[in-house]
Protein backbone atom coordinates (compact mmCIF):
# COMPACT_ATOMS: atom_id res chain seq x y z
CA UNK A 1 7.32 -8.08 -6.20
CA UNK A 2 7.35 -11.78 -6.61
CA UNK A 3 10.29 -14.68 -8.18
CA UNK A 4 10.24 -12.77 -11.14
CA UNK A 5 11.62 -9.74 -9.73
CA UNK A 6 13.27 -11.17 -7.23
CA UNK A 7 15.59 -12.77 -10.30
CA UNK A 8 15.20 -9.77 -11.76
CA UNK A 9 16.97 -7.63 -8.71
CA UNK A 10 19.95 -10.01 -8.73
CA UNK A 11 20.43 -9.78 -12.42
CA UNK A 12 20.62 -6.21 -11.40
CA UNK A 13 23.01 -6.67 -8.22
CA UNK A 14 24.90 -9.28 -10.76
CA UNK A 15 24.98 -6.02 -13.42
CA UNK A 16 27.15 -3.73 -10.71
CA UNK A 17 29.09 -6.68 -9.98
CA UNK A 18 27.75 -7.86 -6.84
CA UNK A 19 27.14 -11.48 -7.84
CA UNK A 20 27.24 -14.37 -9.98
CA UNK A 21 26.38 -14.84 -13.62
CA UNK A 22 23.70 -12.63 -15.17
CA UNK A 23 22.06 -15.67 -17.53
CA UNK A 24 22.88 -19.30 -18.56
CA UNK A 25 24.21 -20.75 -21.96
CA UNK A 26 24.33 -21.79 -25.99
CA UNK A 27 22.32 -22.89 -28.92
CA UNK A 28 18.94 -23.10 -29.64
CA UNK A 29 16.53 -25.71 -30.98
CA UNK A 30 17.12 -24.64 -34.47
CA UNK A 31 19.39 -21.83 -36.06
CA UNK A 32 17.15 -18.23 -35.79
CA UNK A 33 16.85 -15.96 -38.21
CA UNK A 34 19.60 -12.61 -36.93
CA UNK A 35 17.50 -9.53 -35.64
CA UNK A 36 15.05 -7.27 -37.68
CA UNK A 37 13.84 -10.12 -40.22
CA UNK A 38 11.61 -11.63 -38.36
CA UNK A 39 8.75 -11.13 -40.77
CA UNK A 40 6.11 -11.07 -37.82
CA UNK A 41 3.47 -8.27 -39.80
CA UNK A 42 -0.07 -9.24 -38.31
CA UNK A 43 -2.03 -6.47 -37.48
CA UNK A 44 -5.52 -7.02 -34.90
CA UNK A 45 -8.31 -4.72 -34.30
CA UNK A 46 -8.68 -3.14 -31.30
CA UNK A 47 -11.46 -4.34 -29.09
CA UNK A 48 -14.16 -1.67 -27.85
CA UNK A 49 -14.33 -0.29 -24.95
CA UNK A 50 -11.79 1.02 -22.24
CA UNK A 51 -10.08 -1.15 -20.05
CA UNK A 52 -11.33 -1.57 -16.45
CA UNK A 53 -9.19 -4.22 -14.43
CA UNK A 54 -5.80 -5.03 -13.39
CA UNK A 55 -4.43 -7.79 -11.94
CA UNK A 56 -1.44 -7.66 -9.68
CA UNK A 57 0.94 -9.52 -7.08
CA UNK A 58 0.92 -7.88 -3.63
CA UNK A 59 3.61 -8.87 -1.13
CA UNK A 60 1.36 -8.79 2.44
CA UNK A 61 2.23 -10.36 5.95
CA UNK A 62 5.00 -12.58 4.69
CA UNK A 63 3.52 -13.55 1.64
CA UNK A 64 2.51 -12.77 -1.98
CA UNK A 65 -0.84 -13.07 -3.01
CA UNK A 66 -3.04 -12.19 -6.57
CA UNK A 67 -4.97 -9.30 -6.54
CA UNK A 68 -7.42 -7.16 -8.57
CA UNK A 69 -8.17 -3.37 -8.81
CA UNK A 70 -9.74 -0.69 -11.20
CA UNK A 71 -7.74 0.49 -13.89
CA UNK A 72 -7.69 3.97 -12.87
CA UNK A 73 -6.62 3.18 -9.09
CA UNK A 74 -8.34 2.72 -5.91
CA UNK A 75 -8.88 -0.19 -3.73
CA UNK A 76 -7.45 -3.63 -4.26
CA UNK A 77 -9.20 -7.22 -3.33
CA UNK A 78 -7.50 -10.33 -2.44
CA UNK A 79 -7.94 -13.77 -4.57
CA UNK A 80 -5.52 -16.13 -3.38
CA UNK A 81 -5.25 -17.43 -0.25
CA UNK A 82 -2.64 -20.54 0.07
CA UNK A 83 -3.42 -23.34 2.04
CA UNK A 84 -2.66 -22.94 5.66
CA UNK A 85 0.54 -23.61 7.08
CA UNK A 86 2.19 -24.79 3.32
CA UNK A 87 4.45 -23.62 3.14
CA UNK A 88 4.92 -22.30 7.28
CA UNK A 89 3.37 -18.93 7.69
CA UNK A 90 7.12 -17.32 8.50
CA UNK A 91 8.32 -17.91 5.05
CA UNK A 92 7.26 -16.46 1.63
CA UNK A 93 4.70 -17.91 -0.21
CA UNK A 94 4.56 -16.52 -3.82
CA UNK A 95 2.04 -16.37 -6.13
CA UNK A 96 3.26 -14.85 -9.38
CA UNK A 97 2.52 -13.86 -12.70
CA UNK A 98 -1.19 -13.32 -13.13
CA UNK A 99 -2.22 -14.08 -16.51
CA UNK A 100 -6.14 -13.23 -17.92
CA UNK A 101 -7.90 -16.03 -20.17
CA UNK A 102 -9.09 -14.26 -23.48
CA UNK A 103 -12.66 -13.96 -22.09
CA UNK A 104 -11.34 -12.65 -18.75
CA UNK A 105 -13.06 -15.30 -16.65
CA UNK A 106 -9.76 -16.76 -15.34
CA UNK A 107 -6.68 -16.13 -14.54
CA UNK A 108 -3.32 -18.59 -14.64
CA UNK A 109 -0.67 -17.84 -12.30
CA UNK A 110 2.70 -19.29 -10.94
CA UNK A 111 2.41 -20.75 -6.93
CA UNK A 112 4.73 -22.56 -5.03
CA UNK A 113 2.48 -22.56 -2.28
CA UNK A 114 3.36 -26.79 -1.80
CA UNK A 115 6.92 -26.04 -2.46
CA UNK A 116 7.78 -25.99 -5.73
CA UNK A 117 6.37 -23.48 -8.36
CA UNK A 118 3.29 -25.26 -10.71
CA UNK A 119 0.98 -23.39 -12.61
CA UNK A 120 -2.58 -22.77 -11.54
CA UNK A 121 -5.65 -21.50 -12.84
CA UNK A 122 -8.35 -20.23 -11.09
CA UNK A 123 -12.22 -18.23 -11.67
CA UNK A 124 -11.72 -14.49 -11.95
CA UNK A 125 -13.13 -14.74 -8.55
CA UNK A 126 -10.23 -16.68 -6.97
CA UNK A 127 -12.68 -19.60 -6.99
CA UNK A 128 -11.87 -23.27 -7.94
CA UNK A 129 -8.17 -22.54 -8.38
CA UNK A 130 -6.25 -25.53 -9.49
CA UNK A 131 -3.47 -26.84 -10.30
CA UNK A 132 -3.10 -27.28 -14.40
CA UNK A 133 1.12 -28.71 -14.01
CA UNK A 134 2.77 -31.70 -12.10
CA UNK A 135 6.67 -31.24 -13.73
CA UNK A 136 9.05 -33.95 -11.83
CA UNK A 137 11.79 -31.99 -11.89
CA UNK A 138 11.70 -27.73 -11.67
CA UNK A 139 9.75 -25.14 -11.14
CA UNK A 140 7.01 -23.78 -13.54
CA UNK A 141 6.51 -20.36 -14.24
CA UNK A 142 4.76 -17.29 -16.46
CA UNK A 143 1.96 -18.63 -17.97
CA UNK A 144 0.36 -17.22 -21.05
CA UNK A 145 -2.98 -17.83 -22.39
CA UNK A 146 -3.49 -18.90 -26.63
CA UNK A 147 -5.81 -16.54 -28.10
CA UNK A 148 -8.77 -18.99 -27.90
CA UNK A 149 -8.41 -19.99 -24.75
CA UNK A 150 -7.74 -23.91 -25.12
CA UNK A 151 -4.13 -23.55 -24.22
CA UNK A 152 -1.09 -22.25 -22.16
CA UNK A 153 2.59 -21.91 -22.94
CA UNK A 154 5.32 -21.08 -19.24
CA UNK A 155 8.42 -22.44 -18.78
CA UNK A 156 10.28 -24.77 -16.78
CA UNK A 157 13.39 -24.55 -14.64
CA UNK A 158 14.70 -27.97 -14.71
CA UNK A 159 15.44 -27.69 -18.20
CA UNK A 160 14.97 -23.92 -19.25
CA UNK A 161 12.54 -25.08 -21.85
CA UNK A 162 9.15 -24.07 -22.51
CA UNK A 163 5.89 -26.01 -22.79
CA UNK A 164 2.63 -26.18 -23.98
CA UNK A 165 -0.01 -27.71 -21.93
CA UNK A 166 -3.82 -27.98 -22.47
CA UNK A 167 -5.55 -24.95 -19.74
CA UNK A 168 -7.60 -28.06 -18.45
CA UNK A 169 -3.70 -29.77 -17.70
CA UNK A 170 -3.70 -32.14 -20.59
CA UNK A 171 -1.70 -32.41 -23.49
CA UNK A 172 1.63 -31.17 -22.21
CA UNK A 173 4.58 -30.80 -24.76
CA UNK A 174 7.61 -29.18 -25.02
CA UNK A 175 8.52 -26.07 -27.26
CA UNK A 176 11.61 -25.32 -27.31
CA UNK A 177 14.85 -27.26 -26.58
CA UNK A 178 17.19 -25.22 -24.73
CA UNK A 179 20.54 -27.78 -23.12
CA UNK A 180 22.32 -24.76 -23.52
CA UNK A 181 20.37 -21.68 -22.85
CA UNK A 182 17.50 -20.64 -21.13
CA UNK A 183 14.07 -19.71 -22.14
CA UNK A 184 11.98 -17.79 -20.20
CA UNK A 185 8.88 -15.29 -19.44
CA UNK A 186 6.77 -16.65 -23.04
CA UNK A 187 3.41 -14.56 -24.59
CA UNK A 188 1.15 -15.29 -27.24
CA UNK A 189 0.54 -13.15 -29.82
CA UNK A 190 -3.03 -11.69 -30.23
CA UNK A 191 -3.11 -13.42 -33.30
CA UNK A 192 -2.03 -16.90 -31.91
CA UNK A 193 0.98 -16.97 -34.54
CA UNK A 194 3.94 -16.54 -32.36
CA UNK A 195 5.03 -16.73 -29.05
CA UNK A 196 7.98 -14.18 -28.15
CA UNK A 197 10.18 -14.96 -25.29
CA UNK A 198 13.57 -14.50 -23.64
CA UNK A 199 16.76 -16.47 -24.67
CA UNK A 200 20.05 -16.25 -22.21
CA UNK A 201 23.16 -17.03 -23.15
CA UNK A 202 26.04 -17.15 -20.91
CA UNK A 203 28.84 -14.88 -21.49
CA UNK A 204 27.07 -13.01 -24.17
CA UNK A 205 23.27 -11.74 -22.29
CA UNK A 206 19.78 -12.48 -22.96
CA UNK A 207 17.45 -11.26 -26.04
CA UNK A 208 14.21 -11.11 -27.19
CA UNK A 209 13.12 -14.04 -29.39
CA UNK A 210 9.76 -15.31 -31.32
CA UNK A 211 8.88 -18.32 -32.35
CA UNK A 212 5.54 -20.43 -33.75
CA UNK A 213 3.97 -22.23 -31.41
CA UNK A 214 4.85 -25.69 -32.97
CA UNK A 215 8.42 -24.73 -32.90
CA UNK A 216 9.15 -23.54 -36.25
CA UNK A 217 10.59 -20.03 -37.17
CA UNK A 218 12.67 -19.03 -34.27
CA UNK A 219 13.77 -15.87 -34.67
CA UNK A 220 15.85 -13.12 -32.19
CA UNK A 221 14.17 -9.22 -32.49
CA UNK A 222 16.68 -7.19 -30.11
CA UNK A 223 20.18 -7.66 -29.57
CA UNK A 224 21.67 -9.00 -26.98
CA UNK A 225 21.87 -7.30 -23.64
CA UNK A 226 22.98 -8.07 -19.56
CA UNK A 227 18.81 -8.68 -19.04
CA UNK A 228 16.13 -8.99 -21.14
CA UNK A 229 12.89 -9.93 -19.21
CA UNK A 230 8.96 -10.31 -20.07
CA UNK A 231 7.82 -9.02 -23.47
CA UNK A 232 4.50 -8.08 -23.53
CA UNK A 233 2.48 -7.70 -26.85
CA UNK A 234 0.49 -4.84 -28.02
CA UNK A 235 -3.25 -5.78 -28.72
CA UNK A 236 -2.80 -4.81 -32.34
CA UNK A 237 0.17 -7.59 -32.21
CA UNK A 238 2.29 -4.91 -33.89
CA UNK A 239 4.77 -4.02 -31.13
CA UNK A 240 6.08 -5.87 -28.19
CA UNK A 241 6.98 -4.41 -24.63
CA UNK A 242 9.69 -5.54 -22.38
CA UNK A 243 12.06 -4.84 -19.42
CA UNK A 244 15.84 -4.60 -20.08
CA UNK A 245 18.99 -3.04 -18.39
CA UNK A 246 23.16 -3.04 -19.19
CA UNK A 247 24.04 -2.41 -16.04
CA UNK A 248 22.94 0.82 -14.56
CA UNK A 249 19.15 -0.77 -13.87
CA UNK A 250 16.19 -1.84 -15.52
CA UNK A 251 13.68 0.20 -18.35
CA UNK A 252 10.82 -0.27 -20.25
CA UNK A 253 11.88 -0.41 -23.86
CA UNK A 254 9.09 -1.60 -27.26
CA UNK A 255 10.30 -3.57 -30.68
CA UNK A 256 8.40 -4.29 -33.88
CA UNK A 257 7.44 -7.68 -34.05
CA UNK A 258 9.47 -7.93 -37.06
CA UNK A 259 12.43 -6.74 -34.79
CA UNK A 260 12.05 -2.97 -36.51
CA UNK A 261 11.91 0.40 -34.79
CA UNK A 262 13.65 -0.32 -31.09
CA UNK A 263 13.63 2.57 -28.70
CA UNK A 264 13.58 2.73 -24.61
CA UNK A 265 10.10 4.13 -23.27
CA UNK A 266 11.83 5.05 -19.88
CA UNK A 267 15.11 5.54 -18.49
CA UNK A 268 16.98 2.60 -16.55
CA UNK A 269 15.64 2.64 -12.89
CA UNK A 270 13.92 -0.27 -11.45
CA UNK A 271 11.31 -0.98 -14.58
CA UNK A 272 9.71 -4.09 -14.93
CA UNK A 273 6.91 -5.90 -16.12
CA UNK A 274 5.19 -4.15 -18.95
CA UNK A 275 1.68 -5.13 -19.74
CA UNK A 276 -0.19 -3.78 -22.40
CA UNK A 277 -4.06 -2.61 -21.57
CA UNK A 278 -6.15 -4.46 -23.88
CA UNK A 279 -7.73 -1.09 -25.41
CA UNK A 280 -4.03 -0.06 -26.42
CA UNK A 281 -4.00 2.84 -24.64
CA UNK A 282 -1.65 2.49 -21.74
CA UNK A 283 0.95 0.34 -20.46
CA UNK A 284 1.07 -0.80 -17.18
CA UNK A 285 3.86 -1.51 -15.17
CA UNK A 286 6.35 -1.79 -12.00
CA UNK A 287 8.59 0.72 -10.46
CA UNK A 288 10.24 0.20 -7.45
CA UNK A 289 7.60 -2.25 -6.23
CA UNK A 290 4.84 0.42 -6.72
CA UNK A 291 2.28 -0.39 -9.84
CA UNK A 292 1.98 2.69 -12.81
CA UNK A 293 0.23 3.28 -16.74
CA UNK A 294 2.04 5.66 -18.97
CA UNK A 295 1.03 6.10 -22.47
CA UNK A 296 2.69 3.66 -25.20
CA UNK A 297 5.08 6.37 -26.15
CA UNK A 298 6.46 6.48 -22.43
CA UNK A 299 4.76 9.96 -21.50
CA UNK A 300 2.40 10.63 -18.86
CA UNK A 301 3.30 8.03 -16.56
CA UNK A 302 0.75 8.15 -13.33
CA UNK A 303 0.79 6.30 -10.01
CA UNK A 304 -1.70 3.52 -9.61
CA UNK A 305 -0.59 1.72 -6.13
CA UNK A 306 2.26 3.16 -3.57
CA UNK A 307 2.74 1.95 0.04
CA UNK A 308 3.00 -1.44 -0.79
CA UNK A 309 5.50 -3.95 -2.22
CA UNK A 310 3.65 -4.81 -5.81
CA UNK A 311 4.36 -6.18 -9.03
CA UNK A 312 3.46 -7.96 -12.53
CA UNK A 313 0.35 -6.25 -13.54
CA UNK A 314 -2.12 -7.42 -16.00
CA UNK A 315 -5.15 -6.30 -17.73
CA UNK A 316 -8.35 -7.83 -17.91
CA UNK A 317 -9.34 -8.25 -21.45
CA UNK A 318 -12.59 -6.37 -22.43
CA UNK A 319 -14.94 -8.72 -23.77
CA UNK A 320 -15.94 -9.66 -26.86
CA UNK A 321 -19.51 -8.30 -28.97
C-alpha cells in the first residue's frame, strides 16, 4: 500500500461522501495550453530484451518496506530496512514509491523513516541508501529519474510544488509554482522532454498535465476528474498510464501524450499505480493491495502477488547494448 494509496483511499472515501475535500486549489505557474494540443509527438525505440524485475512496496509487521521480485511472479526479497526504533516499531514506517535509475543500478524512493518523508536513493541492492533531500518545511515524495540519470524531479507538500534536484542531492530547484493548486506524482518522459504530472484544483478535481522540465509549455491532457493520480509513460513515450475515479472507485485509464485517444483500460475498482514494463509489453499495477500485469490494451490481466498488502510497482529497466 503505502502514503500514496493511503491518499488515494480517502480521495475514494471523500468520492462517496465520507470525508473532506477530494484536492486543493487555483492557477498555475503559467496559463496551459486546454486538453488535446499538447503537441507532445516523440516516439523511442524499444529496448531489447524482456523485462525481468519489479520493484514493489510491501506492508510487513507494522511497516512498509521496498522490495524486488521476477517479473513473472515468485518470491520477493527485502531492501530496506529503517533504522531501528525511528520511528517506534508500533507505528508505520513507509517507504514508498520505488523508482529505477535508467541503468537499473538504483532505485529512489520516498521514506519517512526519521519522521518526515525525504527522498532517498539507494544500490539496487538496498546498499548505501541515502538521503538525496533536506526540505525545511513538508514532506517529499514520488521521485522520478531524467533519462540520463543526472537528475530527479518529486514533489513537495509544504508548497504542492515540484522540484528538481541533482540524484547526488545538489542543485535543487523548483518547477512549478503552485500557491493555489497542487502538483503531484511527476515522470519523465523517455525522451527527457516533458515531465507529466497531476494538477488539483479545489472545487473543480485533478487532471493530467505536462510540462518541460525548465518550466515552459505547461499543458493539461485529460479533463478534469474527482482523482487523477500517477501517470506513467510508455517506453515509446507515446502514451501515458494513470489511475483515476468519479466516484464509484479507482481504474487504470491511458492518454496520448498529445492529450489524443483517452479510453479506461479497466473498470473502476480499487486500480492504482500503473507502471509500464520497459519492453512495452505489459503494465503493471495494484488492485486491492495485491500486485498484477495486463497487456497495454487492458486484457489478460494475471496475478503477480496475493496474501499480502502491496503496492506501487516498478520495472527494472533492461539495459542498454
Amino acid at each position: 500500500m503505502g502514503y500514496r494509496t493511503t491518499v488515494a483511499v480517502l480521495c475514494l472515501a471523500t468520492a462517496a461522501g465520507i470525508a473532506g475535500t477530494v484536492v486543493a486549489t487555483g492557477a498555475g505557474s503559467s496559463n496551459p495550453k486546454r486538453a488535446g494540443v499538447c503537441g507532445v509527438t516523440a516516439s523511442r525505440p524499444l529496448p531489447p530484451g524482456t523485462a525481468t524485475t519489479i520493484a514493489f512496496v510491501r506492508y510487513q509487521r507494522g511497516r512498509y518496506a521496498i522490495f524486488t521480485m521476477p517479473a513473472q511472479g515468485g518470491p520477493a526479497s527485502r531492501l530496506t530496512v529503517p533504522p531501528a526504533g525511528i520511528p517506534p516499531a508500533s507505528e508505520n514506517a513507509f517507504q514508498d514509491r520505488p523508482a529505477w535509475s535508467p541503468d537499473g543500478t538504483r532505485i529512489a524512493f520516498a521514506s519517512d523513516r526519521t519522521g518526515r518523508f525525504r527522498i532517498h536513493v539507494m544500490h539496487a541492492d538496498g546498499t548505501h541508501d541515502r538521503r538525496i533531500t533536506a526540505s525545511k518545511h513538508g514532506g517529499d515524495l514520488s521521485p522520478s529519474w531524467s533519462p540520463d540519470g543526472r537528475s530527479i524531479v518529486f514533489s513537495n507538500t509544504a508548497d504542492w510544488s515540484l522540484y528538481v534536484v541533482d540524484s547526488n542531492g545538489s542543485g535543487r530547484r523548483r518547477l512549478t509554482v503552485s500557491n493555489v493548486v497542487r502538483d503531484t506524482d511527476p515522470a519523465w518522459s523517455p525522451d527527457g522532454a516533458w515531465i507529466a504530472f497531476v494538477r488539483g484544483e479545489s472545487g473543480i478535481g485533478s487532471a493530467l498535465f505536462v510540462i518541460r522540465p525548465d518550466g515552459t509549455g505547461l499543458c493539461r491532457l485529460t479533463p478534469y476528474a474527482e482523482s487523477v493520480l500517477e501517470p506513467s509513460w510508455s517506453p515509446r513515450g507515446t502514451t501515458i498510464a494513470y489511475s483515476t475515479g468519479n466516484g464509484s472507485g479507482f481504474g487504470i485509464a491511458v492518454v496520448g501524450a498529445g492529450g489524443n485517444g483517452r479510453r479506461m483500460l479497466t473498470p473502476e475498482g480499487l486500480d492504482f499505480a500503473p507502471a509500464w514494463s520497459p519492453d512495452g509489453r505489459e503494465i503493471a499495477f495494484s488492485r486491492s493491495a495485491s500486485l498484477y500485469a495486463m497487456r497495454p490494451d487492458g486484457s489478460h490481466v494475471r496475478r503477480l502477488t496475493g496474501g499480502e498488502i502491496d503496492d506501487s510497482p516498478a520495472w527494472r529497466p533492461l539495459p542498454t547494448r
